[in-house]
C-alpha atoms as a PDB file:
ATOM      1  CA  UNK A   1      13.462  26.641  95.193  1.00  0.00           C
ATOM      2  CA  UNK A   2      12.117  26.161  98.794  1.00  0.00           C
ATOM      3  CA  UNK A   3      14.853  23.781 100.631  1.00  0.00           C
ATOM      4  CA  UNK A   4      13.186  23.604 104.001  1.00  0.00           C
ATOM      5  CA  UNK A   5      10.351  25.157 105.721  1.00  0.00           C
ATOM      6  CA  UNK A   6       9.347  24.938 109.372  1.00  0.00           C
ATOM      7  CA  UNK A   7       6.492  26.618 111.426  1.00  0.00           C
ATOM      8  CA  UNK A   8       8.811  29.976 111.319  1.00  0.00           C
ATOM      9  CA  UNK A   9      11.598  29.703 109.116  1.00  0.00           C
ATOM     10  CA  UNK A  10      12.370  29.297 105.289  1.00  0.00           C
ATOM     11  CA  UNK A  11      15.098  28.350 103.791  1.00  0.00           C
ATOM     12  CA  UNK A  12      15.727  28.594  99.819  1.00  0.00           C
ATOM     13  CA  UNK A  13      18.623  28.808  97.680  1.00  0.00           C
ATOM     14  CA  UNK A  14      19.854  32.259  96.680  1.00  0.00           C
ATOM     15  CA  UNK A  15      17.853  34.134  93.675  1.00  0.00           C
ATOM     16  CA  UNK A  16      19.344  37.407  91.971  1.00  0.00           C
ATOM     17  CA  UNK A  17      16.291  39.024  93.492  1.00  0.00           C
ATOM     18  CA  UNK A  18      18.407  38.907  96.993  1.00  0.00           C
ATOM     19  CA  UNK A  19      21.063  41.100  95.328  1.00  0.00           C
ATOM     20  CA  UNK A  20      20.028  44.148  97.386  1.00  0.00           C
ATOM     21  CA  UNK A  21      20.105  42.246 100.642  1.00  0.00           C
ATOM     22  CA  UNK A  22      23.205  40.363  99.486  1.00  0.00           C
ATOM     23  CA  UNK A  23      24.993  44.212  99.277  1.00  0.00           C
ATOM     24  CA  UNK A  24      23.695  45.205 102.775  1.00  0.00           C
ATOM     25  CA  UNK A  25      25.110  41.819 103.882  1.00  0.00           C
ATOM     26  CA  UNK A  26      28.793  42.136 102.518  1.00  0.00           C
ATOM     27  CA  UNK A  27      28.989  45.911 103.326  1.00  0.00           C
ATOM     28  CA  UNK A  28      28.081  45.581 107.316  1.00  0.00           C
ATOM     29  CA  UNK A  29      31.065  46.436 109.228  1.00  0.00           C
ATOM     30  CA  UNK A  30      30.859  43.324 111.183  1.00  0.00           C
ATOM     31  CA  UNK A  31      31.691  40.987 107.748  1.00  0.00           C
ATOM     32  CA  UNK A  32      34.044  42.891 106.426  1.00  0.00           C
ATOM     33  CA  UNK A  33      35.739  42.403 109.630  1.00  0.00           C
ATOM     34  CA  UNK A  34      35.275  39.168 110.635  1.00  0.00           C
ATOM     35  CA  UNK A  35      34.683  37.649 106.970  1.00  0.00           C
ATOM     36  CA  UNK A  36      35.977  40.164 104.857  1.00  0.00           C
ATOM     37  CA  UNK A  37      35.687  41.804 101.539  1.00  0.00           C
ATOM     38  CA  UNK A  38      34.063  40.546  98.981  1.00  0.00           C
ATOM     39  CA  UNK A  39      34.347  43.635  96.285  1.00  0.00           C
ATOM     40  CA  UNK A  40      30.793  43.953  95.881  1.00  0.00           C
ATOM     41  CA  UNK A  41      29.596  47.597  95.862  1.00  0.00           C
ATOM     42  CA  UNK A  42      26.416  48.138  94.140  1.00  0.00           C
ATOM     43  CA  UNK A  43      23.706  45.950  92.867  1.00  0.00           C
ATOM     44  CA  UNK A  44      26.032  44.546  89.385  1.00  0.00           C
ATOM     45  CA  UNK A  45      28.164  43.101  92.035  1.00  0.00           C
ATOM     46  CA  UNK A  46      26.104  41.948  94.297  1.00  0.00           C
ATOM     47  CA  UNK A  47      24.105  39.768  91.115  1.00  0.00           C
ATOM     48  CA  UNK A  48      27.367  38.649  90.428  1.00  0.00           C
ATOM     49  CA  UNK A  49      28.371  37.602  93.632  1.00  0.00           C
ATOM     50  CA  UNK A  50      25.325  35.280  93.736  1.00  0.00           C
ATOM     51  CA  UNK A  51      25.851  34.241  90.013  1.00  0.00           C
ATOM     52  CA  UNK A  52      29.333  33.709  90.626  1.00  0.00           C
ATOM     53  CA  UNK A  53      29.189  31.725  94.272  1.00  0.00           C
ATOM     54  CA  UNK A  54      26.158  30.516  95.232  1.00  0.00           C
ATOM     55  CA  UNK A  55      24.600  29.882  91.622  1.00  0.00           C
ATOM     56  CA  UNK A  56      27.624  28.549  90.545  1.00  0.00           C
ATOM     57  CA  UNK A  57      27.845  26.256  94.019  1.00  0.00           C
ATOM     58  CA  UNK A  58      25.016  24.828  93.731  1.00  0.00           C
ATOM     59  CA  UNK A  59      25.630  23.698  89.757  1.00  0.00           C
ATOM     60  CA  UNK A  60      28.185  22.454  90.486  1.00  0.00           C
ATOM     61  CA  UNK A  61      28.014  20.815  93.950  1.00  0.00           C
ATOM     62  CA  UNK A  62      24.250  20.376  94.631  1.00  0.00           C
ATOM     63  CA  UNK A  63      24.497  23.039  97.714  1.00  0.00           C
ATOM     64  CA  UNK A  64      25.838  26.409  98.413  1.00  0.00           C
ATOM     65  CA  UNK A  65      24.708  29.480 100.825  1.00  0.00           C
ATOM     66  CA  UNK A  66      21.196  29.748 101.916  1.00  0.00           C
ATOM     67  CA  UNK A  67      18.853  32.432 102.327  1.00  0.00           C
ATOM     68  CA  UNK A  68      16.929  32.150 105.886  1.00  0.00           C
ATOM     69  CA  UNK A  69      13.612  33.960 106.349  1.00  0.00           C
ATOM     70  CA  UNK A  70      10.965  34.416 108.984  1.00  0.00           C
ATOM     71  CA  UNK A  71       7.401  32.775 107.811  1.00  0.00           C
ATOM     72  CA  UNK A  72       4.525  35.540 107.972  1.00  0.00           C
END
């Protein structure tokens, strides 16, 4: 689902096809210092992790975490 588009962005709600992003993400040095860590180690937990938060946020709440994207 798109959220919002401009010109040169995209915005859309999480999709278990981001889990290999989503493990690049929580494994950079620079969020598991200043964020810290979320236990997800390989692909299983990174398809969790979305299941489990930003799925699960959005069910629940109507938002959650959004994935931002440069426009080709």
């Amino acid at each position: 689902m798109i959220v919002l588009e401009t010109p040169r962005l995209g915005l859309r709600e999480l999709e278990l096809s981001d889990a290999p992003f989503i493990l690049r993400l929580l494994n950079e040095p620079s969020f598991l210092e200043f964020i810290g860590d979320r236990q997800v180690r390989n692909l299983n937990d990174a398809e969790r992790y979305i299941r489990e938060g930003p799925m699960a946020s959005v069910a629940a709440h109507g938002h959650s975490l959004l994935h931002v994207h440069l426009r080709n």
